[in-house]
PDB file of N, CA and C in Angstrom:
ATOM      1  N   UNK A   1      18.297  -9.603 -26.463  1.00  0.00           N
ATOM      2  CA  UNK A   1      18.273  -8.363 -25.701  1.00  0.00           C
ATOM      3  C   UNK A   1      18.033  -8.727 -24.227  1.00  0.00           C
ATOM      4  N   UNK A   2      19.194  -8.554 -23.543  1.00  0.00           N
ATOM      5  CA  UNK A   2      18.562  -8.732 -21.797  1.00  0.00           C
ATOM      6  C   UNK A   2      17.934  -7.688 -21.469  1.00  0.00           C
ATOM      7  N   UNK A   3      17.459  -7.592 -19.999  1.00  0.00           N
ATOM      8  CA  UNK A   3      16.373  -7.004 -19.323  1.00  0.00           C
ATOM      9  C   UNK A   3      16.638  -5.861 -19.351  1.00  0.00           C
ATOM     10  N   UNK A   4      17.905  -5.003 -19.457  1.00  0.00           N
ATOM     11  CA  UNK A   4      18.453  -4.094 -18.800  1.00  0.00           C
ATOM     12  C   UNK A   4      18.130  -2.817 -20.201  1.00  0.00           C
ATOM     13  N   UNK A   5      18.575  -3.721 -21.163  1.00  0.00           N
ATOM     14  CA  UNK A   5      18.414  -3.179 -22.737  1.00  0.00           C
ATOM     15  C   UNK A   5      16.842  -2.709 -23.279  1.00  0.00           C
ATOM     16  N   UNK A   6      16.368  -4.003 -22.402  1.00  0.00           N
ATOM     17  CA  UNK A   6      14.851  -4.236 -22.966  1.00  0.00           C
ATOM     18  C   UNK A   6      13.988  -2.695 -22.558  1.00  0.00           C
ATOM     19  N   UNK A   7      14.205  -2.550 -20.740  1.00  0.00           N
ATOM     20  CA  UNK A   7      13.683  -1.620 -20.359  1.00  0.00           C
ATOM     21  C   UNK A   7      14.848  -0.176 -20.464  1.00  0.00           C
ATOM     22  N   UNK A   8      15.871  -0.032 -20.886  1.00  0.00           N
ATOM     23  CA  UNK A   8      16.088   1.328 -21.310  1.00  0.00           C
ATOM     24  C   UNK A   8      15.478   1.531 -22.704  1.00  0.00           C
ATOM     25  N   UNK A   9      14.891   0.329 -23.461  1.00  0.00           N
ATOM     26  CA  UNK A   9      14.160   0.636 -24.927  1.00  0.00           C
ATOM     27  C   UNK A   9      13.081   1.490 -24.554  1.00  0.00           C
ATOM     28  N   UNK A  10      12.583   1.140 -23.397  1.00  0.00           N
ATOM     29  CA  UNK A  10      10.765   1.262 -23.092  1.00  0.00           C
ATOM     30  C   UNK A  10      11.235   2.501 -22.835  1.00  0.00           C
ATOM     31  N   UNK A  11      12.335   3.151 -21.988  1.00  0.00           N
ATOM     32  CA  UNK A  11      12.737   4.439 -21.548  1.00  0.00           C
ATOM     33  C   UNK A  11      12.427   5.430 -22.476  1.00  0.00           C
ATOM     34  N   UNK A  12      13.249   5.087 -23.096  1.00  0.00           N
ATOM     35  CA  UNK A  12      13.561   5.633 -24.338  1.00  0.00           C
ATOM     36  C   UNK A  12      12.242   6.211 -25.467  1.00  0.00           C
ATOM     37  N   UNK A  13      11.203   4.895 -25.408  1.00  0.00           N
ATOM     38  CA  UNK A  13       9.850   5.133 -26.103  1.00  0.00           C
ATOM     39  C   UNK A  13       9.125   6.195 -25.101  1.00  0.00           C
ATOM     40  N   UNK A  14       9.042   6.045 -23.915  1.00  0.00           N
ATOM     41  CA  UNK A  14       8.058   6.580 -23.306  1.00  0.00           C
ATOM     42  C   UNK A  14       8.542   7.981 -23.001  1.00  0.00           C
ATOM     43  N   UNK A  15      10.288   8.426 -23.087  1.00  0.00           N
ATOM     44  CA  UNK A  15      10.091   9.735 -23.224  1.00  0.00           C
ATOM     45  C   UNK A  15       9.979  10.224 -24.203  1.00  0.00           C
ATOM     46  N   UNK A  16      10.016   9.468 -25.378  1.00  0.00           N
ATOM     47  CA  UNK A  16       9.616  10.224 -26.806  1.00  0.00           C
ATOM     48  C   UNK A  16       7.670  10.681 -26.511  1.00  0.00           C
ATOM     49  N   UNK A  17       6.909   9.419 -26.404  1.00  0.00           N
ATOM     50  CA  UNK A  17       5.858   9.533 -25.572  1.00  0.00           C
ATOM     51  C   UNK A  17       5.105  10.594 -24.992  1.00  0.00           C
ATOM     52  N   UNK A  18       5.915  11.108 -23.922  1.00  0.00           N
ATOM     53  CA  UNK A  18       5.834  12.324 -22.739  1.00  0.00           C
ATOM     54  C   UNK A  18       6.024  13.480 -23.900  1.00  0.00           C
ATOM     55  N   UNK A  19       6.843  13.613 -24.103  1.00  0.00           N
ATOM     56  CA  UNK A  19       7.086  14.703 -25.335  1.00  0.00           C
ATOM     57  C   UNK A  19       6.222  15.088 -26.025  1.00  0.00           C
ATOM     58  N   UNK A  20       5.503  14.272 -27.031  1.00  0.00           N
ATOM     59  CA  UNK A  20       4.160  14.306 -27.731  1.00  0.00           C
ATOM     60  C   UNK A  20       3.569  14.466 -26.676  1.00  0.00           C
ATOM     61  N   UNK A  21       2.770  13.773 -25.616  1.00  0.00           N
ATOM     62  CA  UNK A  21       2.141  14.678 -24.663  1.00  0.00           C
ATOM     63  C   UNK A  21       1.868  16.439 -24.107  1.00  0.00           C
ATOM     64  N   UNK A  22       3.252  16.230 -23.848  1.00  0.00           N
ATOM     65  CA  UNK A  22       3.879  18.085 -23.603  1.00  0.00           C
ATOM     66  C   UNK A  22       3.570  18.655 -24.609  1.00  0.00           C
ATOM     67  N   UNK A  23       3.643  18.455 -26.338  1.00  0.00           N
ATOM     68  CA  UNK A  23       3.428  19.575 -26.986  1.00  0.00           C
ATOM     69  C   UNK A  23       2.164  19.242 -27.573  1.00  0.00           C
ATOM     70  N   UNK A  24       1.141  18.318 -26.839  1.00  0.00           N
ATOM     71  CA  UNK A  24      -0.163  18.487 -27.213  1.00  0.00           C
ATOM     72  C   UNK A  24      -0.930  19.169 -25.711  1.00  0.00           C
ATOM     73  N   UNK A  25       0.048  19.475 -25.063  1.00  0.00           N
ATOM     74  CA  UNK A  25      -1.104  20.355 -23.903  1.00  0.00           C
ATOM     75  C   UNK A  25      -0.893  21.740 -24.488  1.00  0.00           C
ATOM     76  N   UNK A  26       0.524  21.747 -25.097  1.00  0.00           N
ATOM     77  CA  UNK A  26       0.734  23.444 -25.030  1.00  0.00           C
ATOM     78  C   UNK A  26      -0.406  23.492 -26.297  1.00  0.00           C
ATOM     79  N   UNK A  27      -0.637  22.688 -26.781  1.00  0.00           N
ATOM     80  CA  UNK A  27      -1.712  23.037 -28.295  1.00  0.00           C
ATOM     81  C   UNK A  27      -2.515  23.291 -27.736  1.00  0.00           C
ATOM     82  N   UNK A  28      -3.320  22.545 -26.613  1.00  0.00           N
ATOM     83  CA  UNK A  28      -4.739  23.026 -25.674  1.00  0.00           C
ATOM     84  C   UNK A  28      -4.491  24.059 -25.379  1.00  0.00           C
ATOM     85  N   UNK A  29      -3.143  24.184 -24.715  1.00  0.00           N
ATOM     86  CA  UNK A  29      -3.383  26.078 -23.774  1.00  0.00           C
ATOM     87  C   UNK A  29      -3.768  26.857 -25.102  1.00  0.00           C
ATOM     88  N   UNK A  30      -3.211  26.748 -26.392  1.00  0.00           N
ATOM     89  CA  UNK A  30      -3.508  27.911 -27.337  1.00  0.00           C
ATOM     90  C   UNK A  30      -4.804  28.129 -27.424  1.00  0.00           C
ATOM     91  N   UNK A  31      -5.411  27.008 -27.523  1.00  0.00           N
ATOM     92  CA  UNK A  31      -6.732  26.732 -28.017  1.00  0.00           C
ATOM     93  C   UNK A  31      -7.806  27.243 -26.762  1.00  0.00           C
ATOM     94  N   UNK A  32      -7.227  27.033 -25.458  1.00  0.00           N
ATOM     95  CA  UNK A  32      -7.489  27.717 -24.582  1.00  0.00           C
ATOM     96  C   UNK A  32      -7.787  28.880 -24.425  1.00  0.00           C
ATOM     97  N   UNK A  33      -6.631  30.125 -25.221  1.00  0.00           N
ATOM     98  CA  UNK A  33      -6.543  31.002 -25.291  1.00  0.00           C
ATOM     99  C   UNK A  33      -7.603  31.579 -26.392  1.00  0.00           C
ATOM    100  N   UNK A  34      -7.813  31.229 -27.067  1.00  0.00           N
ATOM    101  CA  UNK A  34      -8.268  31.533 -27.891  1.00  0.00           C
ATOM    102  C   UNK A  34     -10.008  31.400 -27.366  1.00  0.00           C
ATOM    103  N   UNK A  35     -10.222  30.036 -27.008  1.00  0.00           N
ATOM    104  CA  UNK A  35     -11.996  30.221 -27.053  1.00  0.00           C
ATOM    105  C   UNK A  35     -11.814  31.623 -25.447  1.00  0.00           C
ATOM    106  N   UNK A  36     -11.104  31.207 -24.849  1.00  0.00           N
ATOM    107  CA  UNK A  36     -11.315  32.563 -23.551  1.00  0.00           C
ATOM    108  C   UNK A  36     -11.285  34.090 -24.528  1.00  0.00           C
ATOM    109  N   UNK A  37     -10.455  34.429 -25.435  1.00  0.00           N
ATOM    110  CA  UNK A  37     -10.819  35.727 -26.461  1.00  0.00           C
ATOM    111  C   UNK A  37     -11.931  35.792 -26.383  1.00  0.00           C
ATOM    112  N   UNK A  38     -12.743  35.096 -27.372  1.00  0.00           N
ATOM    113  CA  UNK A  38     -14.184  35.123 -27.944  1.00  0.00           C
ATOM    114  C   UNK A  38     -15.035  34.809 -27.055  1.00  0.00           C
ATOM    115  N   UNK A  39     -14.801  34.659 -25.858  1.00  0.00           N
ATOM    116  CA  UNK A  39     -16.005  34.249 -24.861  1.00  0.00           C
ATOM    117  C   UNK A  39     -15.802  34.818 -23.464  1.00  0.00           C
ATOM    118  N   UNK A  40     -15.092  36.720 -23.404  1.00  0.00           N
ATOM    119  CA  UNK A  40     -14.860  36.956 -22.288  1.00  0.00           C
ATOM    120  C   UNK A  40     -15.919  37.440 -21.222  1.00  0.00           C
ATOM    121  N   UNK A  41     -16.741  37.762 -21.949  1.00  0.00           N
ATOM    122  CA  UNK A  41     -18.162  38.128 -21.287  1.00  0.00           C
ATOM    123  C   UNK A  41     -18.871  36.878 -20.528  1.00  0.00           C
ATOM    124  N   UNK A  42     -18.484  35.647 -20.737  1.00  0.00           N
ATOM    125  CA  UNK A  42     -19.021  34.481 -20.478  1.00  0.00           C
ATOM    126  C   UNK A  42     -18.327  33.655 -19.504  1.00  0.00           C
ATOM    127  N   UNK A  43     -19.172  33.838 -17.843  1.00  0.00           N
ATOM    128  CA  UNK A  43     -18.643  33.428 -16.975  1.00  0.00           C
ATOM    129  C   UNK A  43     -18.924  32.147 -16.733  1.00  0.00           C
ATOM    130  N   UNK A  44     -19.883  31.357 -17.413  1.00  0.00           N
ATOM    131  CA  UNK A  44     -19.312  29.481 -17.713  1.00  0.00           C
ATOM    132  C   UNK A  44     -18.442  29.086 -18.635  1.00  0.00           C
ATOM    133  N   UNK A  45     -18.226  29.865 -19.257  1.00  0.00           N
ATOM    134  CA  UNK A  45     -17.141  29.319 -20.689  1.00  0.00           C
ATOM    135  C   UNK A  45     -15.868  29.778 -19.695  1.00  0.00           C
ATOM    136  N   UNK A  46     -15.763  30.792 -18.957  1.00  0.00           N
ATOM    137  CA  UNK A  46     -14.575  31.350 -18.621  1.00  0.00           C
ATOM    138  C   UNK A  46     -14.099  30.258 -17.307  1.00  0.00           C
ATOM    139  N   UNK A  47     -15.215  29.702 -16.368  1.00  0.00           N
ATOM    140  CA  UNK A  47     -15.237  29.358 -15.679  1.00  0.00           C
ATOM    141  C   UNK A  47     -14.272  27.146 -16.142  1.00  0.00           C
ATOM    142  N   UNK A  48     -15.135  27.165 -17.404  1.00  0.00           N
ATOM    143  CA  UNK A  48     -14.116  25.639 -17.919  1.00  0.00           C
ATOM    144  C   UNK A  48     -13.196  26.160 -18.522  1.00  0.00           C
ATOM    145  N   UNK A  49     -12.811  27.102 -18.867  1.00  0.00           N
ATOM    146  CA  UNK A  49     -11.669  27.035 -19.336  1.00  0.00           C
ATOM    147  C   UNK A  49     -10.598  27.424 -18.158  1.00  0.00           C
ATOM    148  N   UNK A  50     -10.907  27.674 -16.984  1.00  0.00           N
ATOM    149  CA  UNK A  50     -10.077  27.964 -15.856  1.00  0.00           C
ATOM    150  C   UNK A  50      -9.835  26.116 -15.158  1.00  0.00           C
ATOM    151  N   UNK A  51     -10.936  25.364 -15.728  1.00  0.00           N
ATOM    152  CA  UNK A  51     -10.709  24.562 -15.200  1.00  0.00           C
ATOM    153  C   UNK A  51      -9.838  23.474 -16.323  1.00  0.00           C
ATOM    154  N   UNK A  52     -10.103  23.664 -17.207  1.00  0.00           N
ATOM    155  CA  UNK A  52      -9.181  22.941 -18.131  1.00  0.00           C
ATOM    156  C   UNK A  52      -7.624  23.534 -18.134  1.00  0.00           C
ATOM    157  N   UNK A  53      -7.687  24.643 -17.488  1.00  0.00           N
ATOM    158  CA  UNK A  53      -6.005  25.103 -17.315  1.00  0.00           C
ATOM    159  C   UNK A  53      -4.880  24.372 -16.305  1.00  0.00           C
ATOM    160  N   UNK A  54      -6.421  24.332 -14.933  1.00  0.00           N
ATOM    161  CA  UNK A  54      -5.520  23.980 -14.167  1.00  0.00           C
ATOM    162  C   UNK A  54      -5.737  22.103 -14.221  1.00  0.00           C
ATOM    163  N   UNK A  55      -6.405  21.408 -15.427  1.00  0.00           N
ATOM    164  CA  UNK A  55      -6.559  19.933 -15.153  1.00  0.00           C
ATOM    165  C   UNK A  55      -4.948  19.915 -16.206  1.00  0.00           C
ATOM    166  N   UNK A  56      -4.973  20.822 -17.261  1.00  0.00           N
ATOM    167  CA  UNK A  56      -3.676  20.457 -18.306  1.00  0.00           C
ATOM    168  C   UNK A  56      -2.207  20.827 -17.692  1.00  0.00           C
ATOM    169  N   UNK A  57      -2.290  21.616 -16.340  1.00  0.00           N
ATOM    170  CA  UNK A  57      -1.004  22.300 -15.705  1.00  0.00           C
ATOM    171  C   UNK A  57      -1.092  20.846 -14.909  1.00  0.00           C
ATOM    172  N   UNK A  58      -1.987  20.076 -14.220  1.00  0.00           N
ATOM    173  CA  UNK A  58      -1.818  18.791 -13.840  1.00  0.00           C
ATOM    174  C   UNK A  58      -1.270  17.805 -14.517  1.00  0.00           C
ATOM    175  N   UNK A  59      -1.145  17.859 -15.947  1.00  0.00           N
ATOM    176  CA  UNK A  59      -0.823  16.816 -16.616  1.00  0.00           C
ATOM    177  C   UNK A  59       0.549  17.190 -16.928  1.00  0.00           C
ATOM    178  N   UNK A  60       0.703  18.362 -17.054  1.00  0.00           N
ATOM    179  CA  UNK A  60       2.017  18.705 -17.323  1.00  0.00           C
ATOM    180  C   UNK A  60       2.825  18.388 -15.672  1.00  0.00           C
ATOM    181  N   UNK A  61       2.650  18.235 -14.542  1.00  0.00           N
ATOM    182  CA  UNK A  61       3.380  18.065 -13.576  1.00  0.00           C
ATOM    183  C   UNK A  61       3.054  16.630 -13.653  1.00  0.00           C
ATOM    184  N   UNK A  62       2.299  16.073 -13.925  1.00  0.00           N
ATOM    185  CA  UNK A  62       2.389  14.547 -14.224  1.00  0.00           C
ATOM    186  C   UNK A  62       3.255  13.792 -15.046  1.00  0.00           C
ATOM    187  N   UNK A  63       3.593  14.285 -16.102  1.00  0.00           N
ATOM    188  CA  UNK A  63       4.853  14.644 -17.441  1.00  0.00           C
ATOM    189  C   UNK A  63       6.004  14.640 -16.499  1.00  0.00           C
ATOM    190  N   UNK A  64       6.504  15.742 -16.071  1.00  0.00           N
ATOM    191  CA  UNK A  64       7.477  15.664 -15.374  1.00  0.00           C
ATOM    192  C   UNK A  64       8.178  14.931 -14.118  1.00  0.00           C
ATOM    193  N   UNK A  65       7.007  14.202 -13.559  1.00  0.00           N
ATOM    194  CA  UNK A  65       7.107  13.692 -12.488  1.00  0.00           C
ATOM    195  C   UNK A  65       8.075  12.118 -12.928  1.00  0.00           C
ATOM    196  N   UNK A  66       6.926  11.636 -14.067  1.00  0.00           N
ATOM    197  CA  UNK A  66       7.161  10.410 -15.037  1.00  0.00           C
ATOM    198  C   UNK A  66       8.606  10.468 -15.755  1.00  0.00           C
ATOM    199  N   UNK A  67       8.827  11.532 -15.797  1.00  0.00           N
ATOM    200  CA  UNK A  67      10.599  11.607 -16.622  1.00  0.00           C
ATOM    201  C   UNK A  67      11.602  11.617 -15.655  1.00  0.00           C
ATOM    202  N   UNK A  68      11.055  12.171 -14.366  1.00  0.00           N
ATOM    203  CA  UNK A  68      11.941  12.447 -13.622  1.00  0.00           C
ATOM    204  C   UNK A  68      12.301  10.791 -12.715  1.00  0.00           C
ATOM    205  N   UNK A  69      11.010  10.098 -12.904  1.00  0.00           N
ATOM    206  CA  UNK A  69      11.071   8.447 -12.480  1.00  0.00           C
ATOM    207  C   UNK A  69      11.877   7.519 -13.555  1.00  0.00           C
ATOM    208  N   UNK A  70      11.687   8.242 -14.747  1.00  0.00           N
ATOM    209  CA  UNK A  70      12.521   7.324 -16.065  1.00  0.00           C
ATOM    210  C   UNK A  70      13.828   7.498 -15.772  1.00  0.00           C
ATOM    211  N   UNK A  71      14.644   8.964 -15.945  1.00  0.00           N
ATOM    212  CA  UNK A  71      15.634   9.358 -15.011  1.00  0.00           C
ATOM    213  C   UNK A  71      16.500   8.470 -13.700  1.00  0.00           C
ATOM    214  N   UNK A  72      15.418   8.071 -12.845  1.00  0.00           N
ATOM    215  CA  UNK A  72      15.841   7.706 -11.891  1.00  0.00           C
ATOM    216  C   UNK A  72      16.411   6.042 -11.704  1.00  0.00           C
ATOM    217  N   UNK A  73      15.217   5.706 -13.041  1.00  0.00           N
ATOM    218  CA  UNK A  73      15.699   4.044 -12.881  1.00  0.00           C
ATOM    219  C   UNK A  73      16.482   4.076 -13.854  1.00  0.00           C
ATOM    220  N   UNK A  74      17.081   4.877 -14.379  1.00  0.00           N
ATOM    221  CA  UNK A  74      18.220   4.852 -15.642  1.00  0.00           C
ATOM    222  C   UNK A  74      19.174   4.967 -14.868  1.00  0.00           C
ATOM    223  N   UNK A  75      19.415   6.122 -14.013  1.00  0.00           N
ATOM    224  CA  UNK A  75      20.211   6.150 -13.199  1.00  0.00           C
ATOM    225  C   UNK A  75      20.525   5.026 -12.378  1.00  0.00           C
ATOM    226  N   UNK A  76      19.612   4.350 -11.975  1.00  0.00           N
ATOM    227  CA  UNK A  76      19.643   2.929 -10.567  1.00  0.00           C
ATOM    228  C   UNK A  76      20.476   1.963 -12.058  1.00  0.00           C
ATOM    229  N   UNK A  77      19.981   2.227 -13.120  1.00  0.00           N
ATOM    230  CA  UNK A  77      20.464   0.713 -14.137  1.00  0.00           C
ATOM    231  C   UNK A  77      21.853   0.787 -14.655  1.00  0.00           C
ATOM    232  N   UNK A  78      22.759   1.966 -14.316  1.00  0.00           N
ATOM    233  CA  UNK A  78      23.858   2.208 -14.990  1.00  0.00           C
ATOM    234  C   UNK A  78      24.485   2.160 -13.994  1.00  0.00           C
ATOM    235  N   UNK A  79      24.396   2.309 -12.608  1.00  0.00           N
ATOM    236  CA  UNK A  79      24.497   2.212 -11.535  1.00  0.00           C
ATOM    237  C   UNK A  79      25.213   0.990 -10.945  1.00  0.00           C
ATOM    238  N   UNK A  80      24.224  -0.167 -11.452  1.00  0.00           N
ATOM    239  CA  UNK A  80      24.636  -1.572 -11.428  1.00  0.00           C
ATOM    240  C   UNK A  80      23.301  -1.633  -9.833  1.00  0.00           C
ATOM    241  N   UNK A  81      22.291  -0.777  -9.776  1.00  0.00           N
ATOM    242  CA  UNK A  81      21.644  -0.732  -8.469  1.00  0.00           C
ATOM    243  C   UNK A  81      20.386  -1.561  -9.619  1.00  0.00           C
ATOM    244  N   UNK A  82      20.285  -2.967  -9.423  1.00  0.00           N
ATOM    245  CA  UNK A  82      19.163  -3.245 -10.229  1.00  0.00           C
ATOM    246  C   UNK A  82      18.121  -4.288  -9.230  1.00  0.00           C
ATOM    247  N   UNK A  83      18.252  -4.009  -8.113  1.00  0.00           N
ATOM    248  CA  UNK A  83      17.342  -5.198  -7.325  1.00  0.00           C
ATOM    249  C   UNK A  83      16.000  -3.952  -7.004  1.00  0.00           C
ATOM    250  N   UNK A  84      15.087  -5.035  -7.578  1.00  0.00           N
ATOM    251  CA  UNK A  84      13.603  -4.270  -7.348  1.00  0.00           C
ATOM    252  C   UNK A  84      13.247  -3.268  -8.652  1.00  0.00           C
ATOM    253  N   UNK A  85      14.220  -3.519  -9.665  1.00  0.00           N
ATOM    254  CA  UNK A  85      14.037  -2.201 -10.641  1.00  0.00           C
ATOM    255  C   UNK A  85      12.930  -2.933 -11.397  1.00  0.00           C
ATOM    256  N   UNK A  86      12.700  -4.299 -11.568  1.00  0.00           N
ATOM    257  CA  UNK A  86      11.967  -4.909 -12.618  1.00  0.00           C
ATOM    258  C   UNK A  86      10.267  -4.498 -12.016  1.00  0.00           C
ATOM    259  N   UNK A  87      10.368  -4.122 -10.288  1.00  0.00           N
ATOM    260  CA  UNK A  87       8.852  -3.697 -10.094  1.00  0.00           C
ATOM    261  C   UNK A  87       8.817  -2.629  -9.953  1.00  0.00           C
ATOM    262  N   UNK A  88       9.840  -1.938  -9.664  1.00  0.00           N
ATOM    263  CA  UNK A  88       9.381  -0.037  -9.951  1.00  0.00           C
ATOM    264  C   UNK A  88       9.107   0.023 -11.770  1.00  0.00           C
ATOM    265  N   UNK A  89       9.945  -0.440 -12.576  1.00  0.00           N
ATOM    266  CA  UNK A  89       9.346  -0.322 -14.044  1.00  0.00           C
ATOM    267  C   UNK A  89       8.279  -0.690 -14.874  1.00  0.00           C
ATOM    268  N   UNK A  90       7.958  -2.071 -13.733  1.00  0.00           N
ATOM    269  CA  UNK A  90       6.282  -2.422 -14.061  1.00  0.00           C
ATOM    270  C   UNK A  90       4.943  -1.760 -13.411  1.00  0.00           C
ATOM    271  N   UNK A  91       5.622  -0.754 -12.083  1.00  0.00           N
ATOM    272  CA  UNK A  91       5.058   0.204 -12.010  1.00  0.00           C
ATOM    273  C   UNK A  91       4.941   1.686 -12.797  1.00  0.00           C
ATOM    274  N   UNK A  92       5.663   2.364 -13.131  1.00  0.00           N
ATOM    275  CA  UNK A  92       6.171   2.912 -13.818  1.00  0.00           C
ATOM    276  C   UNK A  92       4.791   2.497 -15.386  1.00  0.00           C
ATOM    277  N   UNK A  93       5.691   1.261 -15.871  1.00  0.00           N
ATOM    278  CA  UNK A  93       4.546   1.253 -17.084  1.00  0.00           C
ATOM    279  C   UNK A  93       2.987   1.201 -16.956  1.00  0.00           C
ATOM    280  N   UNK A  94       2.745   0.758 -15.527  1.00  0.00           N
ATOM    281  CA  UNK A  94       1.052   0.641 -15.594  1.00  0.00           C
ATOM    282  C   UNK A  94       0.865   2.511 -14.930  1.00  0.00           C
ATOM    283  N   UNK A  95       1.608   2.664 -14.890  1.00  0.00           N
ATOM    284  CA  UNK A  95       0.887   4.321 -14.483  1.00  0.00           C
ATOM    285  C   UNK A  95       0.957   5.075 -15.683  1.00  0.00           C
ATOM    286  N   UNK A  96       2.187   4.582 -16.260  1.00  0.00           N
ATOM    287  CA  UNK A  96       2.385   5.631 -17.547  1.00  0.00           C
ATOM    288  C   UNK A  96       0.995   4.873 -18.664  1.00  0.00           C
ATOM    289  N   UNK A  97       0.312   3.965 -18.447  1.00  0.00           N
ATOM    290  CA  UNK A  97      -0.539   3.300 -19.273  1.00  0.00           C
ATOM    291  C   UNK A  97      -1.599   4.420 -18.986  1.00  0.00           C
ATOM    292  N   UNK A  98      -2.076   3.873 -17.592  1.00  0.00           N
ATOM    293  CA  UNK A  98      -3.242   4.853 -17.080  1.00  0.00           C
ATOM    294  C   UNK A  98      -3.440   6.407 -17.452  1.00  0.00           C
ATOM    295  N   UNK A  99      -2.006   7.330 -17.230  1.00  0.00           N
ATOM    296  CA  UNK A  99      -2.165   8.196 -17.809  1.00  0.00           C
ATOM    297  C   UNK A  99      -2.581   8.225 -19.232  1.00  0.00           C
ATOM    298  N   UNK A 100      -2.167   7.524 -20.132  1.00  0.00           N
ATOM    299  CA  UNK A 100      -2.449   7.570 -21.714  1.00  0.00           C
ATOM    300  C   UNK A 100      -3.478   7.439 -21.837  1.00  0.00           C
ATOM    301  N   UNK A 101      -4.603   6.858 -21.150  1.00  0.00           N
ATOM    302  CA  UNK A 101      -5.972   6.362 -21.376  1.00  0.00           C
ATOM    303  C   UNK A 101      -6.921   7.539 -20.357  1.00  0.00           C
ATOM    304  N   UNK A 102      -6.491   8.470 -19.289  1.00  0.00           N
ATOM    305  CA  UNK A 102      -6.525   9.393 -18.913  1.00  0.00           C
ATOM    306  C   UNK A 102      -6.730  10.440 -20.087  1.00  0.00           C
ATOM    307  N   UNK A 103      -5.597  10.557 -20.493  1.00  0.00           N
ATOM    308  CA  UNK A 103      -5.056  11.759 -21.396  1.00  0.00           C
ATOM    309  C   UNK A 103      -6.165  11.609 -22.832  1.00  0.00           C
ATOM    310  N   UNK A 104      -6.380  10.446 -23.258  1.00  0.00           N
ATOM    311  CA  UNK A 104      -7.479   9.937 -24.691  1.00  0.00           C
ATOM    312  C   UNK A 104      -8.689  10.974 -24.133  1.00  0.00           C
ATOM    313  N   UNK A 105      -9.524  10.097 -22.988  1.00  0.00           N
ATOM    314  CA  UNK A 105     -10.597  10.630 -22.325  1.00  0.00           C
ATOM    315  C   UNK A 105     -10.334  12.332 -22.527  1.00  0.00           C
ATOM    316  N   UNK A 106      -9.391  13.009 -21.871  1.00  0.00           N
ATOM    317  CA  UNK A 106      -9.364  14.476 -21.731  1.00  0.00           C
ATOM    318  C   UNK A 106      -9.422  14.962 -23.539  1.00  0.00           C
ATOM    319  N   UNK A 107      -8.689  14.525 -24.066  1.00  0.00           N
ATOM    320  CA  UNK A 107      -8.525  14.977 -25.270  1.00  0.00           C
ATOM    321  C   UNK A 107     -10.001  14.805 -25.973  1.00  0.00           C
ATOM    322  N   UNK A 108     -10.207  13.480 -25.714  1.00  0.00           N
ATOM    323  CA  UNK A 108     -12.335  13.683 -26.610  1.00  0.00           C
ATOM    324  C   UNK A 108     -12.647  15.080 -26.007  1.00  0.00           C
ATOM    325  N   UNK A 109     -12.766  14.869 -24.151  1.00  0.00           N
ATOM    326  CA  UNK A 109     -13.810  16.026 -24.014  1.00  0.00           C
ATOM    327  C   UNK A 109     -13.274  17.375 -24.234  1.00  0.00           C
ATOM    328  N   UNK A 110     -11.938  17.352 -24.195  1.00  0.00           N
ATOM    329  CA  UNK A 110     -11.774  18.994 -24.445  1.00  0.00           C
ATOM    330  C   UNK A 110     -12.334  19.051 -25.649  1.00  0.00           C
ATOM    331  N   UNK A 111     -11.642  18.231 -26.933  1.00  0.00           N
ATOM    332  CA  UNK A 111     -12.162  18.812 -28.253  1.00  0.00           C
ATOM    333  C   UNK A 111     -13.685  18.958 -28.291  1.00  0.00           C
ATOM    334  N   UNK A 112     -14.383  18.298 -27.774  1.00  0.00           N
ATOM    335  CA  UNK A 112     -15.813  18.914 -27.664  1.00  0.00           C
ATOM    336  C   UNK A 112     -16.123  19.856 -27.439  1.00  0.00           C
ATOM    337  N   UNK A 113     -15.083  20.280 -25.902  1.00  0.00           N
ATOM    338  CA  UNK A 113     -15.641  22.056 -26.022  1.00  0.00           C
ATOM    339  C   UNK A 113     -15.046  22.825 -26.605  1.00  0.00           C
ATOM    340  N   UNK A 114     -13.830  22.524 -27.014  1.00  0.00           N
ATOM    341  CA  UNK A 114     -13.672  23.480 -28.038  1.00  0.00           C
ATOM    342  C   UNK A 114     -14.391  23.721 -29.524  1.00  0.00           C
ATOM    343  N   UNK A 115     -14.995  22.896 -30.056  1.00  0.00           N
ATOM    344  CA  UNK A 115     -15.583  22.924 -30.859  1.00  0.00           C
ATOM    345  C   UNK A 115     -17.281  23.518 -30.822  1.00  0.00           C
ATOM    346  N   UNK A 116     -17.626  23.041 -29.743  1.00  0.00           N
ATOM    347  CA  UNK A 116     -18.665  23.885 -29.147  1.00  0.00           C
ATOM    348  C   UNK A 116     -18.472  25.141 -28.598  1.00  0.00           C
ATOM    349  N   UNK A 117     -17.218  25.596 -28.691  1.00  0.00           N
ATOM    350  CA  UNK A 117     -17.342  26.802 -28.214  1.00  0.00           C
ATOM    351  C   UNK A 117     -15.953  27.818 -29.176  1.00  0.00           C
ATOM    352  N   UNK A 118     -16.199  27.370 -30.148  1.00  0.00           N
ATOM    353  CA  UNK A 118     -14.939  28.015 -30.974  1.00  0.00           C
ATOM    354  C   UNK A 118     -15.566  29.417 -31.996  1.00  0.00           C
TER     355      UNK A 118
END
């Protein structure tokens, strides 16, 4: 497999990746929705869950940003535009890393409050 193959594989994984991402925020917004029901009288519960809206609407423009960069070096690789692609994609993977280990962290603490507050 040359280089070119190698990293449209990784493409390929990491927007499957992003995907599972995307439809585990929209699971938070529900869940969102839901502890804000049962806790409208409650202006600290109301107050994290305003803030967990706008940290998961961050992740979701983070999502998109990342596809729209996968996109772009797919585009540069079919292109025949491949000088410098091997360090935008090793950039690319250490951000898309960071986010994942980002995203772990958010996912413990949300489920905490949701569970503490369900």
């Amino acid at each position: 497999m040359d280089q070119v193959e190698f990293q449209h594989a990784h493409h390929r994984q990491w927007i499957k990746e992003l995907d599972f991402f995307q439809d585990e925020v929209k699971i938070f917004q529900n869940e969102l929705v839901k502890v804000w029901q049962q806790h409208i009288q409650s202006f600290s519960i109301q107050e994290h869950v305003q803030e967990y809206r706008s940290i998961l609407m961050k992740k979701l423009v983070h999502i998109d940003d990342f596809r729209h960069g996968i996109l772009e070096l797919e585009r540069q690789m079919a292109n025949g535009e491949l000088e410098g692609i091997d360090v935008r994609h090793a950039q690319l993977a250490q951000d898309i890393e960071a986010f994942r280990q980002d995203f772990a962290t958010l996912k413990d603490t949300f489920h905490r409050f949701v569970i503490r507050n369900d």
